[in-house]
C-alpha atoms as a PDB file:
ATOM      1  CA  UNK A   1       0.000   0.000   0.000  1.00  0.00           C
ATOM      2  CA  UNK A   2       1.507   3.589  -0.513  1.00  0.00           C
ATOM      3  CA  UNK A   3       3.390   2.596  -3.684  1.00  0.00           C
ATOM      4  CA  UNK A   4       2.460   5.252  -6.452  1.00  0.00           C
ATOM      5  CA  UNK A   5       1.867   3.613  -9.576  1.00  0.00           C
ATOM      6  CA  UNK A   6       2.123   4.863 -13.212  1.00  0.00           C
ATOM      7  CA  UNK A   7       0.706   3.461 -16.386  1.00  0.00           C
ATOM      8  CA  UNK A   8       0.452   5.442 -19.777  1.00  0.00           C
ATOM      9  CA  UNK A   9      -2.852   5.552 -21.410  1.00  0.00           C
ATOM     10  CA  UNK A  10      -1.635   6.025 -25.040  1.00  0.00           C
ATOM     11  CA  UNK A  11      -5.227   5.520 -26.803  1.00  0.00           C
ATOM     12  CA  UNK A  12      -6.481   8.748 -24.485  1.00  0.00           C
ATOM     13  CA  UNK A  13      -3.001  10.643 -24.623  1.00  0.00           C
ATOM     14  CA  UNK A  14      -2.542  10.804 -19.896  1.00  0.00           C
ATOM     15  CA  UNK A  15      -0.013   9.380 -17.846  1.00  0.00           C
ATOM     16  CA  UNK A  16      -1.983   7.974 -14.772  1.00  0.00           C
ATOM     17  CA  UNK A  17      -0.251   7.892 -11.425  1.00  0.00           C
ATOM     18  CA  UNK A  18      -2.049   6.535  -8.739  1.00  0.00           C
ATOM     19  CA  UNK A  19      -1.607   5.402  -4.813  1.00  0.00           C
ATOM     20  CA  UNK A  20      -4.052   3.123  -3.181  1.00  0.00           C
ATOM     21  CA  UNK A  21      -4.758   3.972   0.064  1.00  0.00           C
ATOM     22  CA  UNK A  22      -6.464   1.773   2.975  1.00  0.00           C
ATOM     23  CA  UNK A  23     -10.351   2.871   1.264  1.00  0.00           C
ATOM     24  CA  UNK A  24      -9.131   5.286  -1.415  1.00  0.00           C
ATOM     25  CA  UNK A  25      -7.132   5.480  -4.638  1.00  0.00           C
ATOM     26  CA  UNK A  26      -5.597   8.875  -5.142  1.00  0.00           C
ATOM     27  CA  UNK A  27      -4.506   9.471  -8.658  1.00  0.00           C
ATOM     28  CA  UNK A  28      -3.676  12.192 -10.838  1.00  0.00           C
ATOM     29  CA  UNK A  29      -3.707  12.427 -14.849  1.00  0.00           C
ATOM     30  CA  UNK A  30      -0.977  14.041 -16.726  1.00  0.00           C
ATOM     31  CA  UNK A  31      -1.264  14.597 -20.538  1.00  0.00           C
ATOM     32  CA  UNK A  32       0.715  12.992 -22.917  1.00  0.00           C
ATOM     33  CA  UNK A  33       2.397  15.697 -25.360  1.00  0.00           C
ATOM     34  CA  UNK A  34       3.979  13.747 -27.762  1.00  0.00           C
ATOM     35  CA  UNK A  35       4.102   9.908 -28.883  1.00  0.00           C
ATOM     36  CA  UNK A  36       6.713   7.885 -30.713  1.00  0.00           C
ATOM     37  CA  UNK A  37       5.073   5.566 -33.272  1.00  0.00           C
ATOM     38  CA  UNK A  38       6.728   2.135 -34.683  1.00  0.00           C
ATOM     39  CA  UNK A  39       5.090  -0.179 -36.501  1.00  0.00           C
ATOM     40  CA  UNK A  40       2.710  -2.560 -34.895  1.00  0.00           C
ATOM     41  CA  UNK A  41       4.198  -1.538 -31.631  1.00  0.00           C
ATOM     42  CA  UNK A  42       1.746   0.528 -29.066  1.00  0.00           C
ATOM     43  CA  UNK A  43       2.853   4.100 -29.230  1.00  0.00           C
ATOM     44  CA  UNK A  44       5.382   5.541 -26.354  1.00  0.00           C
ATOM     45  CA  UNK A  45       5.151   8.792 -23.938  1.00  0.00           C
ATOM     46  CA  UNK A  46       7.573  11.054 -25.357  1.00  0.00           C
ATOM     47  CA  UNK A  47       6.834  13.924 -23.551  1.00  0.00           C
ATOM     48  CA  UNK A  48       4.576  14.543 -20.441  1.00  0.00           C
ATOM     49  CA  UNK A  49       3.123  17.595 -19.142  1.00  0.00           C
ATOM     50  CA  UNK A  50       4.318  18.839 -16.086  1.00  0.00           C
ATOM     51  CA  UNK A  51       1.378  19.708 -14.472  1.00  0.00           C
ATOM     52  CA  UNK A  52      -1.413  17.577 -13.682  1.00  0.00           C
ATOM     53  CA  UNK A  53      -4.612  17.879 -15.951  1.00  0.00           C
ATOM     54  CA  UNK A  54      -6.697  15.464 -13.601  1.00  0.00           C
ATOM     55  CA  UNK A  55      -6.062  14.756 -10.041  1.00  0.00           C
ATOM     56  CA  UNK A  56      -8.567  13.096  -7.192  1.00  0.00           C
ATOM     57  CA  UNK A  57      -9.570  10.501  -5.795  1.00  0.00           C
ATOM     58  CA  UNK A  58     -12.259   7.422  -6.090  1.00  0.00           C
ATOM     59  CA  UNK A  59     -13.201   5.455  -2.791  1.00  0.00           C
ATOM     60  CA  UNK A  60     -13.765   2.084  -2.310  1.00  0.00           C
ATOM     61  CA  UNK A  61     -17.856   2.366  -3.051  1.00  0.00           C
ATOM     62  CA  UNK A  62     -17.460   4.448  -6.280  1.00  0.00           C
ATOM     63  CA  UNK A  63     -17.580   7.913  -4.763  1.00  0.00           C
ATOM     64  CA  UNK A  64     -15.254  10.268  -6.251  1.00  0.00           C
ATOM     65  CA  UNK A  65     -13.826  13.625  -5.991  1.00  0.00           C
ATOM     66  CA  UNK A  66     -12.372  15.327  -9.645  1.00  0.00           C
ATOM     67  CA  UNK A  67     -10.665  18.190 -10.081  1.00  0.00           C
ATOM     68  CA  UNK A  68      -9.801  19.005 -13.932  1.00  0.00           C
ATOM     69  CA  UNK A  69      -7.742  21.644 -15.077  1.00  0.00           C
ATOM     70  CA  UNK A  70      -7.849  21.485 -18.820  1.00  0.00           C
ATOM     71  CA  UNK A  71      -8.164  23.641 -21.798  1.00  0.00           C
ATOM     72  CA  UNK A  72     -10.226  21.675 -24.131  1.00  0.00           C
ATOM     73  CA  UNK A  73     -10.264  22.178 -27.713  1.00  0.00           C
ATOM     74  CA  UNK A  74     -12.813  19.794 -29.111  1.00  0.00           C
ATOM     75  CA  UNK A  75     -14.838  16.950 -28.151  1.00  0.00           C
ATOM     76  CA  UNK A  76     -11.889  13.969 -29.016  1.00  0.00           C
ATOM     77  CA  UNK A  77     -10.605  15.950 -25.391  1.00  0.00           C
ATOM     78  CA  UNK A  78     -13.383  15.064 -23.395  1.00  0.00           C
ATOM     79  CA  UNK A  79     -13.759  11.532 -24.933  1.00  0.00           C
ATOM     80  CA  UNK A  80     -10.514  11.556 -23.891  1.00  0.00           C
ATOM     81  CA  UNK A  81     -10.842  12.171 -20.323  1.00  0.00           C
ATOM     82  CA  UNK A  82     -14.103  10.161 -20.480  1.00  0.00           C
ATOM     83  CA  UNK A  83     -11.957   6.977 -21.137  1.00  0.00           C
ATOM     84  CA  UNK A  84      -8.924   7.569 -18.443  1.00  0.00           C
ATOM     85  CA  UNK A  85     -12.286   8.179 -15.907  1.00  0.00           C
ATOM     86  CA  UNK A  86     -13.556   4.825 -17.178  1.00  0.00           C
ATOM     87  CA  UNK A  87     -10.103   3.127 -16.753  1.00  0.00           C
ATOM     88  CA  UNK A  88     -10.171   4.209 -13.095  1.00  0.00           C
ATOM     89  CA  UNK A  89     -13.275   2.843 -12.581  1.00  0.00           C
ATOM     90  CA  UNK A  90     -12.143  -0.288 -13.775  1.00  0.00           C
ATOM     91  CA  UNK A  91      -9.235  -0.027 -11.445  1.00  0.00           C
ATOM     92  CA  UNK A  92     -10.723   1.051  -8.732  1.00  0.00           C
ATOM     93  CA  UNK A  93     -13.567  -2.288  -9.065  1.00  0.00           C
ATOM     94  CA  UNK A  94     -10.430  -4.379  -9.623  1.00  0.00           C
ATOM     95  CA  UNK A  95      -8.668  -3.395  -6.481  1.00  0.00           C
ATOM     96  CA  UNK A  96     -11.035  -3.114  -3.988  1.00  0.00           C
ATOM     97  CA  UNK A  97     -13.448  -6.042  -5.064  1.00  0.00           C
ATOM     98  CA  UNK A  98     -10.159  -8.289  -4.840  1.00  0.00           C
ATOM     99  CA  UNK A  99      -9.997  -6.742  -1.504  1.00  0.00           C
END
């Protein structure tokens, strides 16, 4: 417990960071700039903002608290945001269902 975690989210362009805490996972979103391409291979982070675009937190029953700081220029932004919200949802059933 207390380990932050990252995982890039290349399909919606973040770096997630999160730490689980004893009925919480805090996490914050940082958008991806810039992605190297090659072939079949899933695209890499290049560059990473250096200031969080998303940050909260999502208890153990669902509740959450969001903060988003984010200029958005067009909807593909908040599909975007949509689908790292959705992957911490996912996350957040994974962890605490397993307990």
């Amino acid at each position: 417990m207390n380990e932050k975690v990252t995982i890039d989210l290349p399909k919606f362009w973040y770096r997630l960071m999160y730490v689980k805490q004893e009925f919480r996972i805090d996490f914050e979103a940082f958008e991806i700039v810039s992605q190297i391409e090659e072939g079949d291979k899933p695209p890499v982070a290049d560059e990473i903002s250096e200031t969080a675009s998303i940050k909260g937190y999502i208890k153990w029953d669902g509740c959450c608290e969001l903060e988003i700081k984010e200029h958005l220029c067009g909807r593909h932004e908040i599909v975007n945001i949509n689908g790292v919200m959705n992957y911490i949802y996912d996350l957040q059933e994974e962890i605490f269902e397993k307990g």
